[in-house]
Every structure is written in structure tokens, then in C-alpha cells.
Protein backbone atom coordinates (compact mmCIF):
# COMPACT_ATOMS: atom_id res chain seq x y z
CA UNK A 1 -79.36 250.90 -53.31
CA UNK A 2 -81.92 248.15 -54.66
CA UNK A 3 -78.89 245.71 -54.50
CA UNK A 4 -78.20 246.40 -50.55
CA UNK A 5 -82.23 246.33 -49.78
CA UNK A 6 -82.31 242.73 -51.69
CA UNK A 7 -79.19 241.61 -50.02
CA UNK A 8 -81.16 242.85 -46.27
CA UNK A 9 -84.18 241.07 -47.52
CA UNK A 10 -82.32 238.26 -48.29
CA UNK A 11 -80.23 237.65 -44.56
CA UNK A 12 -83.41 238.58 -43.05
CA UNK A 13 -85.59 235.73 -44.54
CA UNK A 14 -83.16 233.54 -43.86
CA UNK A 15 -82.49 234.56 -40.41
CA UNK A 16 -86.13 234.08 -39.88
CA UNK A 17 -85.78 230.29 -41.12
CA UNK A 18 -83.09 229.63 -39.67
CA UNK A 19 -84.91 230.53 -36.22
CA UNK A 20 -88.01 228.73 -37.32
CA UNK A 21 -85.85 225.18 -37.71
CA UNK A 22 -83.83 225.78 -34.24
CA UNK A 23 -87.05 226.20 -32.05
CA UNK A 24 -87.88 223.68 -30.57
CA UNK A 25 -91.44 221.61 -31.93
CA UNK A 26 -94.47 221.54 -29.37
CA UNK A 27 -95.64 218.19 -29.13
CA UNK A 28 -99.49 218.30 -30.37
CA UNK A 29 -102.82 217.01 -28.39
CA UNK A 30 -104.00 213.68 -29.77
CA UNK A 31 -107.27 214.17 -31.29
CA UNK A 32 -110.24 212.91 -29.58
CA UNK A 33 -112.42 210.27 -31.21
CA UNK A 34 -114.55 213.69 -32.81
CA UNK A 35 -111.31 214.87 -34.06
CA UNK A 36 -110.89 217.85 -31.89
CA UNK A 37 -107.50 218.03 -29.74
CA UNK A 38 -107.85 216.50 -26.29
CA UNK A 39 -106.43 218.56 -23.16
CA UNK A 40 -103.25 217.70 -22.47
CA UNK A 41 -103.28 216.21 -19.10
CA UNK A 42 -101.29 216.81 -16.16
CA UNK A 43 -100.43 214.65 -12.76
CA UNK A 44 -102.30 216.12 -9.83
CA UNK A 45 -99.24 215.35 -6.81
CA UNK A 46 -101.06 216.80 -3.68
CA UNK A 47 -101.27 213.47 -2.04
CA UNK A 48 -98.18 212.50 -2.81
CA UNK A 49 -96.41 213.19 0.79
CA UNK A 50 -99.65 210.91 2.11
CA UNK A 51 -97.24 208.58 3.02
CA UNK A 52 -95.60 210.28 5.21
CA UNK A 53 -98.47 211.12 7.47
CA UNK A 54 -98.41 209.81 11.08
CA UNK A 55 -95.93 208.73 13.71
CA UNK A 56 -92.45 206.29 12.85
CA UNK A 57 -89.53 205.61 14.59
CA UNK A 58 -86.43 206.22 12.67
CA UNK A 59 -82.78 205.32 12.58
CA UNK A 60 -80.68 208.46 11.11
CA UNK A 61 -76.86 207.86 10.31
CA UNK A 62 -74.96 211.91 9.82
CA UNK A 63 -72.02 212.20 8.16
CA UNK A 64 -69.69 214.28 10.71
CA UNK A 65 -67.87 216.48 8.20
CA UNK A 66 -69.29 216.49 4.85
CA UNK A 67 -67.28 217.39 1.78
CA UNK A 68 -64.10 216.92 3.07
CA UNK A 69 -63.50 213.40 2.33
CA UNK A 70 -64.45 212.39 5.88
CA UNK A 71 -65.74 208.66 6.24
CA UNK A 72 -67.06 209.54 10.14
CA UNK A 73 -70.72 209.02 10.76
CA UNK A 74 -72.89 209.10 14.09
CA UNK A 75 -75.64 207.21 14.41
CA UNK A 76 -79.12 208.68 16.06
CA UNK A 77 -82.54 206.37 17.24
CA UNK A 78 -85.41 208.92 17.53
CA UNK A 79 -88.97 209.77 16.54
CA UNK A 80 -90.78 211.15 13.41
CA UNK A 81 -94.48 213.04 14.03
CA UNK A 82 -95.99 213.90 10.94
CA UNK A 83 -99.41 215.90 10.48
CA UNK A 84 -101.53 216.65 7.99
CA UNK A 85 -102.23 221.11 7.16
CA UNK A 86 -104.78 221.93 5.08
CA UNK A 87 -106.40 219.16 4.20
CA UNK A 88 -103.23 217.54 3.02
CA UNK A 89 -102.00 220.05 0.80
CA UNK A 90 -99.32 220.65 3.69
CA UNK A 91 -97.59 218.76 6.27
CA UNK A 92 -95.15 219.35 9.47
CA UNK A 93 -93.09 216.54 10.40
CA UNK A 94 -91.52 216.87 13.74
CA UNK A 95 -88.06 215.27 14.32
CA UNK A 96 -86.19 214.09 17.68
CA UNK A 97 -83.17 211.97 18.20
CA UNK A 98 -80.53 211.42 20.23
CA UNK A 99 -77.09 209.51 19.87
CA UNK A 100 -73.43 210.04 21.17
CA UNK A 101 -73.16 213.25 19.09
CA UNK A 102 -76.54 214.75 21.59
CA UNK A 103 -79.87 215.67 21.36
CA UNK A 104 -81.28 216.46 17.54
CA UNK A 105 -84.36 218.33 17.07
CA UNK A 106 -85.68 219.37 13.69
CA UNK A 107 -88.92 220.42 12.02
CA UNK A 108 -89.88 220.25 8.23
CA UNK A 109 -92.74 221.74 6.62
CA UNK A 110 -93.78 220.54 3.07
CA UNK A 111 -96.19 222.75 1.11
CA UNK A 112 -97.60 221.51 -2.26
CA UNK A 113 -98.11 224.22 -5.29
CA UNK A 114 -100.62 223.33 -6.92
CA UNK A 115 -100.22 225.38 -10.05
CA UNK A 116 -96.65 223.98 -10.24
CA UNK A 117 -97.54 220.58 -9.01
CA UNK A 118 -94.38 220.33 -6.90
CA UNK A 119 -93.56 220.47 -3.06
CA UNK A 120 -91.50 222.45 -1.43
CA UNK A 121 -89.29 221.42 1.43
CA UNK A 122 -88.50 223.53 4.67
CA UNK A 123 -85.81 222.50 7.17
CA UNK A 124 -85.19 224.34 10.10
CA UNK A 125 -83.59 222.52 13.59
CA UNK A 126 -84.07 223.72 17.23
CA UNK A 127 -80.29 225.26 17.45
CA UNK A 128 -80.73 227.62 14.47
CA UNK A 129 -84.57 228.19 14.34
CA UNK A 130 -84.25 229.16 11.13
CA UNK A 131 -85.61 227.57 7.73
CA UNK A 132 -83.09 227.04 5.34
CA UNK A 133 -83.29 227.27 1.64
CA UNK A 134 -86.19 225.08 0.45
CA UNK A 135 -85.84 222.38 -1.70
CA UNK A 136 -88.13 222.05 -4.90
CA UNK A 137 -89.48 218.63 -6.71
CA UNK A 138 -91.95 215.83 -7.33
CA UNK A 139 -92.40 212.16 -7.13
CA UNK A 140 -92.26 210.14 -9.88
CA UNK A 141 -92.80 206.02 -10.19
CA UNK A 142 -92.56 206.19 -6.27
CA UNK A 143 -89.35 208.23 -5.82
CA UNK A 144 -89.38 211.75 -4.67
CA UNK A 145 -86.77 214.06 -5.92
CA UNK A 146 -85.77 217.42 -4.54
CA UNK A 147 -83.57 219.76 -5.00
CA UNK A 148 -81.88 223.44 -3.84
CA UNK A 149 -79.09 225.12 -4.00
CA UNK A 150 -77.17 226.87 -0.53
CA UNK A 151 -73.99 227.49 0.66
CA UNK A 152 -72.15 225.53 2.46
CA UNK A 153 -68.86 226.24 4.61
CA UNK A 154 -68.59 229.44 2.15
CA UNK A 155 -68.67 227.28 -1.24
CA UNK A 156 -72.10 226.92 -3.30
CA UNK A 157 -73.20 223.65 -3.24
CA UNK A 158 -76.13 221.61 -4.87
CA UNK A 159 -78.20 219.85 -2.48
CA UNK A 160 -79.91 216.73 -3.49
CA UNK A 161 -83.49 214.94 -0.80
CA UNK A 162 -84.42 211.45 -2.35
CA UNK A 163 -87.22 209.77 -0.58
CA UNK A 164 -87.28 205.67 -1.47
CA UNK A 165 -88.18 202.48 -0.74
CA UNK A 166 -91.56 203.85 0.33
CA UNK A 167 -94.18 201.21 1.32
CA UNK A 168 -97.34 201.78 4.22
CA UNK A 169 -94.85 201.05 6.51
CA UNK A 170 -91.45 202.27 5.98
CA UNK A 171 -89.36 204.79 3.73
CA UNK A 172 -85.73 205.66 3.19
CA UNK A 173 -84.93 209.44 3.40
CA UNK A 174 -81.41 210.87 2.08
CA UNK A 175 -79.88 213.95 1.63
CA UNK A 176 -76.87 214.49 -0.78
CA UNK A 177 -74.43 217.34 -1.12
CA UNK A 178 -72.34 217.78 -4.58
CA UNK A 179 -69.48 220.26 -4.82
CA UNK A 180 -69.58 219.99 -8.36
CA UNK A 181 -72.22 220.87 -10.25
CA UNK A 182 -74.06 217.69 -9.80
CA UNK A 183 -71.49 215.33 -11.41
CA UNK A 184 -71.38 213.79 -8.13
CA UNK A 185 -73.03 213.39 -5.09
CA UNK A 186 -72.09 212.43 -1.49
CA UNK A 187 -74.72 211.92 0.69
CA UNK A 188 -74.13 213.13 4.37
CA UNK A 189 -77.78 212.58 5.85
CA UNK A 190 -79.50 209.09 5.82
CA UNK A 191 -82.34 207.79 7.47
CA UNK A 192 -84.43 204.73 7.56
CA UNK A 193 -88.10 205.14 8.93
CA UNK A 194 -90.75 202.48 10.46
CA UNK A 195 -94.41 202.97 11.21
CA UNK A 196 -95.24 202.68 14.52
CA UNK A 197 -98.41 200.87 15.08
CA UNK A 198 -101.26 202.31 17.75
């Protein structure tokens, strides 16, 4: 009996150190200059959309048939109006266009968490008026990343929102769908956007 209790005590102390090694090390405050830790600081991103604010004229190219290996884009010439909700911490950009393909209307709404620190994205257009599944992320060195998963045509699909190029006066938007986990991406939705001055 002593023999199976030591044999227990045995796998169970090294169970325990095995677990110990596999997790993973949290990195540690530097000290301050008294020697206690500092607060580990973290990125404050509610003016990150700034940007964005006000009123641009943009040029949107739409992939026709996404997904399918199509190479068929329309082309649109329309305007962005983008305004500031609560004091910044929100915005609602609204889109119109029109090209060969028709009349395009949509609306976003972006809404920062703050305990998160990311934005959410919230699509909806004038023929469904319906938001569609938001999109979650952050900029980082200038680039916004989003991301969200939906359905699409029956199949689940990974949908990637990339904001670039962003200066006081201009910005590249671009939406990406991947059929494949992410391996890939084929983006379906681009569009270019200029200030307009008053």
C-alpha cells in the first residue's frame, strides 16, 4: 500500500512540474528608479478613427462575384460623411455612390471599447437595413486591422477591413474575404478616399 501511495506521490509531483515548465512565463514590470515595479502601460486608441472624421469623395472598385474566381469589378464615384458620437469615442460614416452597377448606399458605425482598446465595425446598406456581423481590431504603426467572421453564400468565411495609406488627406480602405482559414485572402471591396476641402 505504501509502495502505490509513493508511486501517486511520485506522478503527481511530477505532473505538477511538468505543468509548471509548459505555462507560459509572464513578462515582469521593469522596476522603477525606487525599485518598485512600474505599471505596465497600455495604448489608449480612442482617437484613432480621428482621421476619418469629415467629408471625402471616394472612388470604390467591387468585385462582382467574390470567391468564385471571378476577375469582374464595377467601379463607383460617390461621397463619404463622417461624424464624430460621443465625443469621438464613436463615429457614423455615411456612404453614397453610384456607377453602372446603380445606386450604393451604406452606413458604418465604429464604436471604440475602451476597456478592450479596440473598435468595432458595423456595416449595414440601404437594401438590407440590417448591420452585419461586426468586425473587431486596432491600429497599429498607422494600419488598422479588423476582423470577423460571417457566412457567405452558405460557406463560413473570414473577413479581413485594412485601412492604409492614411495621411490628413486621403486613406485606402479594403475589405478581404478568405475561404480558407486565412491562408489567403481575396479582396472584393476597395476604395480610395480624398478630403474634400470647405
Amino acid at each position: 500500500m505504501k509502495l502505490v501511495r509513493s508511486i501517486g506521490t511520485f506522478v503527481l509531483l511530477c505532473t505538477m512540474g511538468f505543468l509548471m515548465c509548459a505555462l507560459p512565463a509572464f513578462p515582469q514590470a521593469a522596476p522603477t528608479a525606487n525599485g518598485a515595479p512600474q505599471a505596465a502601460t497600455q495604448r489608449d486608441g480612442q482617437h484613432d478613427f480621428d482621421f476619418n472624421l469629415g467629408t471625402w469623395k471616394t472612388h470604390i472598385r467591387r468585385l462582382v462575384d467574390p470567391l468564385t474566381g471571378s476577375t469582374t469589378w464595377v467601379d463607383l464615384n460617390g461621397t463619404v460623411v463622417v461624424k464624430k458620437v460621443w465625443d469621438g469615442r464613436a463615429q457614423l460614416e455615411e456612404i453614397e455612390a453610384d456607377g453602372p452597377a446603380g445606386h450604393f448606399e451604406g452606413l458604418s458605425l465604429f464604436l471604440y471599447n475602451p476597456e478592450a482598446r479596440q473598435w468595432n465595425m458595423n456595416f449595414s446598406t440601404s437594401s438590407d437595413g440590417t448591420f452585419s456581423q461586426p468586425s473587431v481590431g486596432e491600429f497599429k504603426n498607422g494600419r488598422g486591422e479588423f476582423y470577423d467572421q460571417e457566412t457567405f453564400k452558405g460557406r463560413t468565411i473570414l473577413v479581413r477591413i485594412v485601412w492604409s495609406d492614411i495621411t490628413p488627406d486621403s486613406h485606402r480602405f479594403e475589405q478581404s474575404f478568405s475561404d480558407n482559414g486565412g491562408k489567403t485572402w481575396e479582396p472584393n471591396f476597395v476604395a480610395t478616399l480624398t478630403r474634400e476641402k470647405p
